[in-house]
Protein backbone atom coordinates (compact mmCIF):
# COMPACT_ATOMS: atom_id res chain seq x y z
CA UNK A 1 -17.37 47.88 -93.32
CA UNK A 2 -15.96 44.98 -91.07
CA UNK A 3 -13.68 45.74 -88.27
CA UNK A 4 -10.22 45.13 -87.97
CA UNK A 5 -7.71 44.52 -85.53
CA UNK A 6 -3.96 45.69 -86.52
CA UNK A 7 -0.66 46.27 -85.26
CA UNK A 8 1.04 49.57 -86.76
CA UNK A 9 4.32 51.70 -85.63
CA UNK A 10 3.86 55.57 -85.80
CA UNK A 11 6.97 57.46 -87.51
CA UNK A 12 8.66 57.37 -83.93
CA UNK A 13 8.71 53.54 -84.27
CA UNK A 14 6.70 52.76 -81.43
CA UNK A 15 4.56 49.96 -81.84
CA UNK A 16 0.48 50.58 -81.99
CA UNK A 17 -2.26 47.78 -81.60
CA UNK A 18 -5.85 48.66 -82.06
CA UNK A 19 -8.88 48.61 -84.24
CA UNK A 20 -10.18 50.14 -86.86
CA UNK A 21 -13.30 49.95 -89.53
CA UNK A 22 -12.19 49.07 -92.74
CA UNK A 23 -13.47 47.63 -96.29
CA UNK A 24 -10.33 45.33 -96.89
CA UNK A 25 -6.89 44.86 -95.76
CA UNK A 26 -5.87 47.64 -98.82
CA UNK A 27 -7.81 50.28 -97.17
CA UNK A 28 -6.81 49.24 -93.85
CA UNK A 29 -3.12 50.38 -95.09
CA UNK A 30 -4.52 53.31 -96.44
CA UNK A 31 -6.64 54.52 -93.08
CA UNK A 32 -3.95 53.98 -90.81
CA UNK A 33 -1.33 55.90 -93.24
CA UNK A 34 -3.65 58.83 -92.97
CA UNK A 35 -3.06 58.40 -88.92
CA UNK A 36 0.78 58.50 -89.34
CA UNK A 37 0.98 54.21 -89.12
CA UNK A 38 2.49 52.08 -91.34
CA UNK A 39 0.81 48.66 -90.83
CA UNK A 40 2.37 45.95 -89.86
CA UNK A 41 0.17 43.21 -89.60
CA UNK A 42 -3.79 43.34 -89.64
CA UNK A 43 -7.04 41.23 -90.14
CA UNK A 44 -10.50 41.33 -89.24
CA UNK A 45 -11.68 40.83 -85.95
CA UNK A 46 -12.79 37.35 -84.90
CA UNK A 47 -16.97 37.44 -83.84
CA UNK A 48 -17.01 37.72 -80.37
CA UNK A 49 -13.67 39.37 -79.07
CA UNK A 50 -14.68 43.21 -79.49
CA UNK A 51 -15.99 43.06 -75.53
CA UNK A 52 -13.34 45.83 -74.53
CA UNK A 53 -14.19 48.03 -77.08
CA UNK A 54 -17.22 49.99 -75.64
CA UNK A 55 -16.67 51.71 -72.78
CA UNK A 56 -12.67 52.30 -73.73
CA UNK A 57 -13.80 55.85 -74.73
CA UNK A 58 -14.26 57.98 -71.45
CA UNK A 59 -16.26 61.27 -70.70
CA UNK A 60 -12.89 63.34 -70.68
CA UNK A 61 -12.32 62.34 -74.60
CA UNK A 62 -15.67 63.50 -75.60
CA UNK A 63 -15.34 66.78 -73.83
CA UNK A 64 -12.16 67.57 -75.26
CA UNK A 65 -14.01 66.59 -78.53
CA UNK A 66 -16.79 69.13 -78.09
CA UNK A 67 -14.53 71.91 -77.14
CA UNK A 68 -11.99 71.48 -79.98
CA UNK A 69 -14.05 71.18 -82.47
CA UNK A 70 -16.44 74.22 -81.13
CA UNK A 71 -13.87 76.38 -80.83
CA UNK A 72 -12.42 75.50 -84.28
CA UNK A 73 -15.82 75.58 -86.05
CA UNK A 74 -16.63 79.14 -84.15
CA UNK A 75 -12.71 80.50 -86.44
CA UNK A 76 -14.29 78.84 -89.34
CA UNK A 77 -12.00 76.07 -89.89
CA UNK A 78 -13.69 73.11 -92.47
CA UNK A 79 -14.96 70.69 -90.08
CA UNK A 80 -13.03 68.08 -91.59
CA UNK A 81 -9.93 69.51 -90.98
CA UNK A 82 -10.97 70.24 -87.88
CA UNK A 83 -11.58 66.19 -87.15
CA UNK A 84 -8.19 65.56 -88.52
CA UNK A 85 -5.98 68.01 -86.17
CA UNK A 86 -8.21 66.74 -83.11
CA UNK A 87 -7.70 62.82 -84.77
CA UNK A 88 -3.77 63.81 -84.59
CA UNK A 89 -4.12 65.39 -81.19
CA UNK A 90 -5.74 62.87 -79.27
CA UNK A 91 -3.97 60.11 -76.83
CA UNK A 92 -6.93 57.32 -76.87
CA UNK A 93 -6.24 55.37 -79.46
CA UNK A 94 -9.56 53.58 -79.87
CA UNK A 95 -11.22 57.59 -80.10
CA UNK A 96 -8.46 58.39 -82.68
CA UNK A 97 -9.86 55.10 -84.94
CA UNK A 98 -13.36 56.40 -84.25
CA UNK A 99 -12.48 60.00 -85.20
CA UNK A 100 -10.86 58.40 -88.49
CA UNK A 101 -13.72 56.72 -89.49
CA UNK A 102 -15.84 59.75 -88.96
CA UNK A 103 -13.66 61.88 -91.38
CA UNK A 104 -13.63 58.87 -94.03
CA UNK A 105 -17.44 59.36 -93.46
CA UNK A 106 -17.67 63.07 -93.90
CA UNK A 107 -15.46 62.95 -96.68
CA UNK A 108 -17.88 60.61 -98.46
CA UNK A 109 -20.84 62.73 -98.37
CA UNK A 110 -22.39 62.08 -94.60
CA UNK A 111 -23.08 65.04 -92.46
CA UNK A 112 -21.44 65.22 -89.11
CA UNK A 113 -24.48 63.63 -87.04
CA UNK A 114 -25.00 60.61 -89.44
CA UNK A 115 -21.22 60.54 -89.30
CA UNK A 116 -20.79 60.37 -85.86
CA UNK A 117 -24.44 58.21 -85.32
CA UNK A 118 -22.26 54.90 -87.29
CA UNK A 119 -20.52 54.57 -83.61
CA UNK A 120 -23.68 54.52 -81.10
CA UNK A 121 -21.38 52.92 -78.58
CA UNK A 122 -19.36 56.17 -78.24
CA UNK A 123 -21.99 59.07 -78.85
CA UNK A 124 -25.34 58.42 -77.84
CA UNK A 125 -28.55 58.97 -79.90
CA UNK A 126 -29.21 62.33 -78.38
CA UNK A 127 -26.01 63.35 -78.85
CA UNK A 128 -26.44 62.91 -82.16
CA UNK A 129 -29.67 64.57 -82.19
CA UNK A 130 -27.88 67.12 -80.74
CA UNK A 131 -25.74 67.75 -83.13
CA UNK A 132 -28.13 67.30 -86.21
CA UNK A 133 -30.44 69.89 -85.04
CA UNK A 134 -26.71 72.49 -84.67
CA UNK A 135 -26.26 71.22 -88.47
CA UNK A 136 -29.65 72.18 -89.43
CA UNK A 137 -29.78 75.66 -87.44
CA UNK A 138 -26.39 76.78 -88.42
CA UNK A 139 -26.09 77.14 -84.81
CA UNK A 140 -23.54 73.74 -84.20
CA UNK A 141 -20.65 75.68 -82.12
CA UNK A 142 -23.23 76.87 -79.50
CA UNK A 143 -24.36 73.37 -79.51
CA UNK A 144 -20.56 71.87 -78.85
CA UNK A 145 -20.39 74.56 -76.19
CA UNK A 146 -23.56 73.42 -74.40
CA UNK A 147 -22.72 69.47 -74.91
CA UNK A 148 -19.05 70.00 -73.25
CA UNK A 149 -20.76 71.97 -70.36
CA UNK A 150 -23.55 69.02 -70.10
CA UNK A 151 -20.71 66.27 -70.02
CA UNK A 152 -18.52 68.00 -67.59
CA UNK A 153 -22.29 68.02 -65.32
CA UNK A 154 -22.39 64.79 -65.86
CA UNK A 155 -19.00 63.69 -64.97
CA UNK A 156 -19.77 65.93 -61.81
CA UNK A 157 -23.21 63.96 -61.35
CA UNK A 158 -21.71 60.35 -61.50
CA UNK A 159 -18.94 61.14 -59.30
CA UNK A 160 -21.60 62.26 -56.81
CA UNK A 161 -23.35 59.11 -57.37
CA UNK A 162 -20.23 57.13 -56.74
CA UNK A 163 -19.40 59.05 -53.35
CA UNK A 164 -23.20 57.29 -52.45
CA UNK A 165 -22.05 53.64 -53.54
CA UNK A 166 -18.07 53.99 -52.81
CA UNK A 167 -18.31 55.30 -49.10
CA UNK A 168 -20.64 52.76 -47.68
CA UNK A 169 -19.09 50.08 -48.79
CA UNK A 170 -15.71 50.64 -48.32
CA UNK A 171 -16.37 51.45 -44.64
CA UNK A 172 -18.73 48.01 -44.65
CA UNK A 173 -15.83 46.38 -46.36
CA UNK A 174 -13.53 47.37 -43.21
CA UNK A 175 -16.24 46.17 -40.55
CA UNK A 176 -16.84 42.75 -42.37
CA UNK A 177 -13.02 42.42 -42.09
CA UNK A 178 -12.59 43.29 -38.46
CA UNK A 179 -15.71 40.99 -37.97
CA UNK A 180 -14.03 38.08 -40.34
CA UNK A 181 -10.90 38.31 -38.08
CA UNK A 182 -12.53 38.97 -34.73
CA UNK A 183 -14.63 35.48 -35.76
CA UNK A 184 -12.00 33.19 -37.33
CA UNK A 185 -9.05 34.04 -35.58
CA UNK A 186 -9.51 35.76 -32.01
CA UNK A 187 -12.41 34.74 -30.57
CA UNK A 188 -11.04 30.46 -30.97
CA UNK A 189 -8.39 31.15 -29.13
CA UNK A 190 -10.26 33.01 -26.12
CA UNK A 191 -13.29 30.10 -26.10
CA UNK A 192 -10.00 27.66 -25.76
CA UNK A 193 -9.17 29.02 -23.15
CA UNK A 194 -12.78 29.54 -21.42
CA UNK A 195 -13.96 26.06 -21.54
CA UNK A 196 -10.44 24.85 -19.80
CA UNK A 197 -11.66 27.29 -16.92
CA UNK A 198 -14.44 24.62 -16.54
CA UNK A 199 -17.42 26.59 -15.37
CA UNK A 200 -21.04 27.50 -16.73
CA UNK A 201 -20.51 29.12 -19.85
CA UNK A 202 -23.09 32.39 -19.92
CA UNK A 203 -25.40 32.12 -22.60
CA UNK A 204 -24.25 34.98 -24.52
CA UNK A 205 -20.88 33.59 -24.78
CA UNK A 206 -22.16 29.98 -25.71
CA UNK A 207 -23.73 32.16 -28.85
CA UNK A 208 -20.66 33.98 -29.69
CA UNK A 209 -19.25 30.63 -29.70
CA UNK A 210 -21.81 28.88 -32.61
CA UNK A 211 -21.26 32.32 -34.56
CA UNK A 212 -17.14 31.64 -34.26
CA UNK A 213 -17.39 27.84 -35.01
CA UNK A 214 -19.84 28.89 -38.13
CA UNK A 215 -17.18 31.55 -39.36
CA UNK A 216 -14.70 29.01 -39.03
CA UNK A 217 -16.23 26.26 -41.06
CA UNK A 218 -17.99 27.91 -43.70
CA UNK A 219 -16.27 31.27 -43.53
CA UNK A 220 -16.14 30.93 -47.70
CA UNK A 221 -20.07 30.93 -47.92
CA UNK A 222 -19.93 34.29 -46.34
CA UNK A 223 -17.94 35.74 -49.20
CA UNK A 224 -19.48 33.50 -51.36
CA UNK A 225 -23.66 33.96 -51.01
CA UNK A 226 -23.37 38.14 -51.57
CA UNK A 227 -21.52 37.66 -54.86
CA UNK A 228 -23.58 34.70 -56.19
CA UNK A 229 -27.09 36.16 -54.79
CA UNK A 230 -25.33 39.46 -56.91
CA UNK A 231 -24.67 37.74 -60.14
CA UNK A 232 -28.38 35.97 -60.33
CA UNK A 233 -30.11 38.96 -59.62
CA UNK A 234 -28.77 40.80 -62.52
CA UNK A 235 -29.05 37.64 -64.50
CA UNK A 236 -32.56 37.84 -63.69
CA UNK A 237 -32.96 41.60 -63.83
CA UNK A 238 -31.85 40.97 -67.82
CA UNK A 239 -34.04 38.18 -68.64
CA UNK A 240 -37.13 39.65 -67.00
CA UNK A 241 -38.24 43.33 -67.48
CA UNK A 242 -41.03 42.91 -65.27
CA UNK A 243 -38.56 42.10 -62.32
CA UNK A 244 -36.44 45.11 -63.53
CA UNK A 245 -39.16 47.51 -63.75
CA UNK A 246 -40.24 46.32 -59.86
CA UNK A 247 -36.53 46.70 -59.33
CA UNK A 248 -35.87 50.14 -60.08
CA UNK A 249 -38.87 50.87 -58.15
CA UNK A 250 -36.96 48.94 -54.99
CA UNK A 251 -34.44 51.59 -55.63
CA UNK A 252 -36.79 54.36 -55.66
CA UNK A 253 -38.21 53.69 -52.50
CA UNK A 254 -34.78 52.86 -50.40
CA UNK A 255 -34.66 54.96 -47.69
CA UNK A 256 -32.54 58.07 -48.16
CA UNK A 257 -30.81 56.63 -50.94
CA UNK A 258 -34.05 56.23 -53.41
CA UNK A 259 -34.90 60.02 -52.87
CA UNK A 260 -31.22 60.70 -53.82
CA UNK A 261 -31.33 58.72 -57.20
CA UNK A 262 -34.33 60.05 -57.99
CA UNK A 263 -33.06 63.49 -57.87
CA UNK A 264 -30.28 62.71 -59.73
CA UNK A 265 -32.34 61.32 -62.50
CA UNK A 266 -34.88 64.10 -62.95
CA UNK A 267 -31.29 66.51 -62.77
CA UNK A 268 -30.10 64.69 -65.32
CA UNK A 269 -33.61 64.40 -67.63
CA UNK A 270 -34.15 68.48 -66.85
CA UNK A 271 -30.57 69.77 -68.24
CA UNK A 272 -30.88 67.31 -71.54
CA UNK A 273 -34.13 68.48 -72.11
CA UNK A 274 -33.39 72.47 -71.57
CA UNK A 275 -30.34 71.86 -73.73
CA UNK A 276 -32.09 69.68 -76.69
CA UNK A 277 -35.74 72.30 -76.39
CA UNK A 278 -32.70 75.08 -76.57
CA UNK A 279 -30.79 73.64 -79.72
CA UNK A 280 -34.12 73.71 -81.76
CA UNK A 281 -35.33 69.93 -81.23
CA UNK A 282 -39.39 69.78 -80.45
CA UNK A 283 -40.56 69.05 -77.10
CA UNK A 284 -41.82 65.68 -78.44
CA UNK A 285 -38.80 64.56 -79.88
CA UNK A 286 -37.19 66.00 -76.67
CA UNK A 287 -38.83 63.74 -74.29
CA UNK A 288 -39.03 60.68 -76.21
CA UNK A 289 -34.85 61.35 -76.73
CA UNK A 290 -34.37 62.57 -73.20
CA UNK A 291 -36.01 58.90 -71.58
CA UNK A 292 -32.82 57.28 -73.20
CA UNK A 293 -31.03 58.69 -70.19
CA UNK A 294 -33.24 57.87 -67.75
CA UNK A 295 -31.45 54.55 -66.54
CA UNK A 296 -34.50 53.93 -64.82
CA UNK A 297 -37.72 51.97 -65.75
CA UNK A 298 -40.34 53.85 -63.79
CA UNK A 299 -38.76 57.34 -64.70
CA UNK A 300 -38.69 56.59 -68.46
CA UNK A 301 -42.47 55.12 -68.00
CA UNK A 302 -43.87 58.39 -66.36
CA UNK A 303 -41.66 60.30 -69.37
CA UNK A 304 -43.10 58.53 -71.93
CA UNK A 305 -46.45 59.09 -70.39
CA UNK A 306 -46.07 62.54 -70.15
CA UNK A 307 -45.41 62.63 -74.09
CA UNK A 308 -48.44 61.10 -75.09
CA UNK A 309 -50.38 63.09 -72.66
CA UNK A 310 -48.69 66.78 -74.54
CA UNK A 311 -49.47 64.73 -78.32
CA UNK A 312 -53.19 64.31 -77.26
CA UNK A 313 -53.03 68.67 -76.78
CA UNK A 314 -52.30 69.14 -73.04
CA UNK A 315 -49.46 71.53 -71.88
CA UNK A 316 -46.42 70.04 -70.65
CA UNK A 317 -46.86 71.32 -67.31
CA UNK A 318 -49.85 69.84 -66.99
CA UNK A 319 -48.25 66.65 -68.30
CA UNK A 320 -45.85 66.32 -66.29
CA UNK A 321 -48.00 67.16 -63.65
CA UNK A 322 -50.39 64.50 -63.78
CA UNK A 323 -47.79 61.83 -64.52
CA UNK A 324 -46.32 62.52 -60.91
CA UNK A 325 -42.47 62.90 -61.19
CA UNK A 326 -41.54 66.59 -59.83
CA UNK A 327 -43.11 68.39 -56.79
CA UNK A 328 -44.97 70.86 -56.88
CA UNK A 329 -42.48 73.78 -56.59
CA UNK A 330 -40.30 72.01 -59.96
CA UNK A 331 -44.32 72.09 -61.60
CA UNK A 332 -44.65 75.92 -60.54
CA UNK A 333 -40.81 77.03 -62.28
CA UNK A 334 -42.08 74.85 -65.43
CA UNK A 335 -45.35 76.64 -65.54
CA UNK A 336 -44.09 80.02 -65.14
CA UNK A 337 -41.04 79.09 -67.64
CA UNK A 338 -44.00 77.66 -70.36
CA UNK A 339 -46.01 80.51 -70.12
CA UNK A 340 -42.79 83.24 -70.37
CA UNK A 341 -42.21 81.29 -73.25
CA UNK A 342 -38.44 80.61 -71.55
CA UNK A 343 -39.54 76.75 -70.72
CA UNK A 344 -35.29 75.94 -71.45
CA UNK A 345 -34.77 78.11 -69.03
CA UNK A 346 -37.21 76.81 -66.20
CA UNK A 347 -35.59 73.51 -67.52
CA UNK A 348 -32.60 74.81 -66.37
CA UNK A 349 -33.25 76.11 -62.83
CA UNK A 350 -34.87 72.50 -62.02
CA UNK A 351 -32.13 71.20 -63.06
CA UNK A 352 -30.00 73.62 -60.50
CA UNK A 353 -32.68 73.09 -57.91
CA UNK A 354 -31.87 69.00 -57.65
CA UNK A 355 -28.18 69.39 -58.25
CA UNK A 356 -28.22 71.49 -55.08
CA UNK A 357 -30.84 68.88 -53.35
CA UNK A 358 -28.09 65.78 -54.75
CA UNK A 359 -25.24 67.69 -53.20
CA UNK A 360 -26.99 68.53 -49.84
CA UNK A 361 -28.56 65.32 -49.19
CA UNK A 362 -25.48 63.13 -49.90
CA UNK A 363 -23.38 64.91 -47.54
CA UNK A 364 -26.10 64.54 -44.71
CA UNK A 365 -26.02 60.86 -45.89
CA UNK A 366 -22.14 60.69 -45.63
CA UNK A 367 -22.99 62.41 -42.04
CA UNK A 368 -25.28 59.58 -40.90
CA UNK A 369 -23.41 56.58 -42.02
CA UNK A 370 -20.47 57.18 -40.74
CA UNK A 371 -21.65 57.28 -37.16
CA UNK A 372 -24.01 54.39 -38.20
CA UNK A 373 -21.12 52.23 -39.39
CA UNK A 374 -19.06 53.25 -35.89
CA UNK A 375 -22.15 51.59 -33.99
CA UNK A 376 -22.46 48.27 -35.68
CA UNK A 377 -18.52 48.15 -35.51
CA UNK A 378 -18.73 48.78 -31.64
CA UNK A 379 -21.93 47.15 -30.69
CA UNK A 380 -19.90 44.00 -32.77
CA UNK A 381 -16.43 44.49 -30.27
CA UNK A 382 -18.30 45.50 -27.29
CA UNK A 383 -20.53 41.63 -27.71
CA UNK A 384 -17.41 40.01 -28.20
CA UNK A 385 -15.43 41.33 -25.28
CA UNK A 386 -18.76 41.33 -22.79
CA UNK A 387 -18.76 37.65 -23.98
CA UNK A 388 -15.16 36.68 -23.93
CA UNK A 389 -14.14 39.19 -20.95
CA UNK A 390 -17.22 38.20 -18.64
CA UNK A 391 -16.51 34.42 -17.79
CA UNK A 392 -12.76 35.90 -17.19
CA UNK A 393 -13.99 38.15 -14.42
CA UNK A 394 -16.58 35.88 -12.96
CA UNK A 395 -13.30 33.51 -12.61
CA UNK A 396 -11.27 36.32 -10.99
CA UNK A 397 -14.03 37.27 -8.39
CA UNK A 398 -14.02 33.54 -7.45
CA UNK A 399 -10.93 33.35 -6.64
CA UNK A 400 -10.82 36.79 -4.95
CA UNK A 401 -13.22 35.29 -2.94
């Protein structure tokens, strides 16, 4: 099916832009009159001007998703009509075209996971793995249960993430400003009036002046350099997976942040892997699922390395042992949880154990680089006023004299 762009108005009147998957401009009319639209105009969508459609569909949408349709397949509603009430419910309209296509889908013959696997942009391969081992178990409510509860984590875990990235460099932001204005704007109009005082300027001061007259001139290249030297290294992070792979080491290894991200990751890898082993999926196809959400070269390496290590016949402690990525307390949980024959639920506790570490150690972060930042900001005013203030007072005593 090719996609198409339309504009529709619901029964209100209200005017409705969007796109939707369709086999011709007939059946175009047809979906959207199943969504309460009566088209207006429509046609397919030009190659290259779908960039805003991944990404439009947020974490909120797909955990309302899970929990409507778990609690409506747990009271035995047909999980069609369940799609349609939650297609008429929801406020995104890019998830309410998805959600249409997925009932056209069922209703031709697909199950749910193949279904919902024709839009990988909005739920993920093991999502859909998810949800095609709850077909085949007959257990696909307690899977919808555990994939809202994993998606709220997650939501949780990214905003944590954010708090690492946002804080910084808003604060930064604030001293690069003070410094920007303190360089540009107040510190010519003090050296004006310093060299009409005609006396030896103090070295110090003679610097602060080059560092002003450098602002001054190429105050752009300042702003400039960061964002440029930003844009080529992800240009060249894309074209070169060796350079990526080295980079997401970098990030492994930054102090106090890499030991942060790191924890975050192996959260992240523990609680899809406790809920995938849980929902029926083998620990092979677990792993090799589960390094999809690494989002981090040398993680997903030592993952898959620990999967070929348990299909040549070792134990997955021992696998994951030898490949290096948990310490040895996580490797002691995982034993005891493999040999109990309750490895989910060792899965599960790891995944508690770094949650708690991400939480604690970003707030000590937060704790340190706020100080930090109050330094450089007053090492930056105290330089300029010892500079600016000193040949002033040297002056003064002169004339005191």
């Amino acid at each position: 099916m090719a996609l198409y762009t339309y504009k529709a108005i619901d029964t209100r009147g209200k005017a409705n832009l969007g796109q939707i998957e369709a086999l011709n401009i007939i059946d175009l009319e047809m979906r959207l009159k199943r969504m309460g639209l009566d088209l207006v105009s429509g046609g397919p969508l030009k190659r290259g001007s779908s960039m805003l459609r991944a990404g439009s569909i947020k974490r909120e949408d797909l955990i309302n998703f899970c929990f409507h349709l778990e609690q409506l397949s747990s009271a035995g509603v047909p999980i069609v009509d369940g799609l349609t009430d939650l297609r008429d419910s929801v406020d995104n309209p890019r998830f309410r075209e998805v959600l249409s296509g997925v009932v056209e889908s069922i209703q031709g013959g697909a199950g749910i996971s193949q279904a919902l696997a024709d839009y990988p942009e909005v739920f993920s391969g093991v999502f859909c793995s998810l949800i095609r081992a709850g077909e085949s178990t007959g257990r696909l409510s307690e899977v919808l249960k555990s994939l809202a509860e994993t998606i709220k984590w997650e939501d949780e875990l990214a905003a944590q993430t954010k708090k690492i990235i946002m804080y910084p460099a808003f604060v930064g932001s604030i001293v690069l400003m003070v410094t920007l204005f303190l360089m540009i704007y107040l510190v010519p109009q003090m050296v004006g009036f310093i060299k009409n005082m005609n006396q030896a300027i103090p070295l110090q001061t003679r610097i602060l002046i080059h560092v002003s007259d450098f602002f001054v001139a190429y105050w752009w290249t300042v702003i400039a350099v960061p964002v440029a030297a930003f844009i080529a290294l992800r240009m060249a992070i894309r074209a070169n997976p060796l350079l990526a792979y080295e980079f997401d080491r970098l990030k492994l290894n930054i102090p106090f942040i890499g030991p942060i991200l790191r924890k975050i990751i192996l959260s992240r890898f523990a609680s899809t892997m406790a809920l995938m082993y849980s929902s029926g999926i083998t620990i092979l196809d677990a792993i090799r699922n589960a390094e999809e959400t690494a989002g981090n070269a040398v993680i997903k390496e030592g993952l898959h390395t620990a999967g070929q290590e348990i299909a040549d016949g070792k134990n997955v402690t021992t696998a994951f042992q030898d490949v290096g990525l948990f310490p040895p307390l996580v490797v002691r949980m995982m034993r005891v949880g493999e040999s109990t024959g309750a490895l989910d639920t060792a899965l599960l506790n790891v995944s508690y154990f770094y949650n708690r570490e991400v939480r604690e150690s970003i707030a000590k972060v937060q704790v340190m680089i706020e100080p930090a930042l109050t330094v450089v900001l007053g090492a930056i005013l105290g330089w300029v006023m010892l500079s600016v203030l000193g040949p002033i007072y040297d002056t003064i005593s002169k004339i005191k004299v």
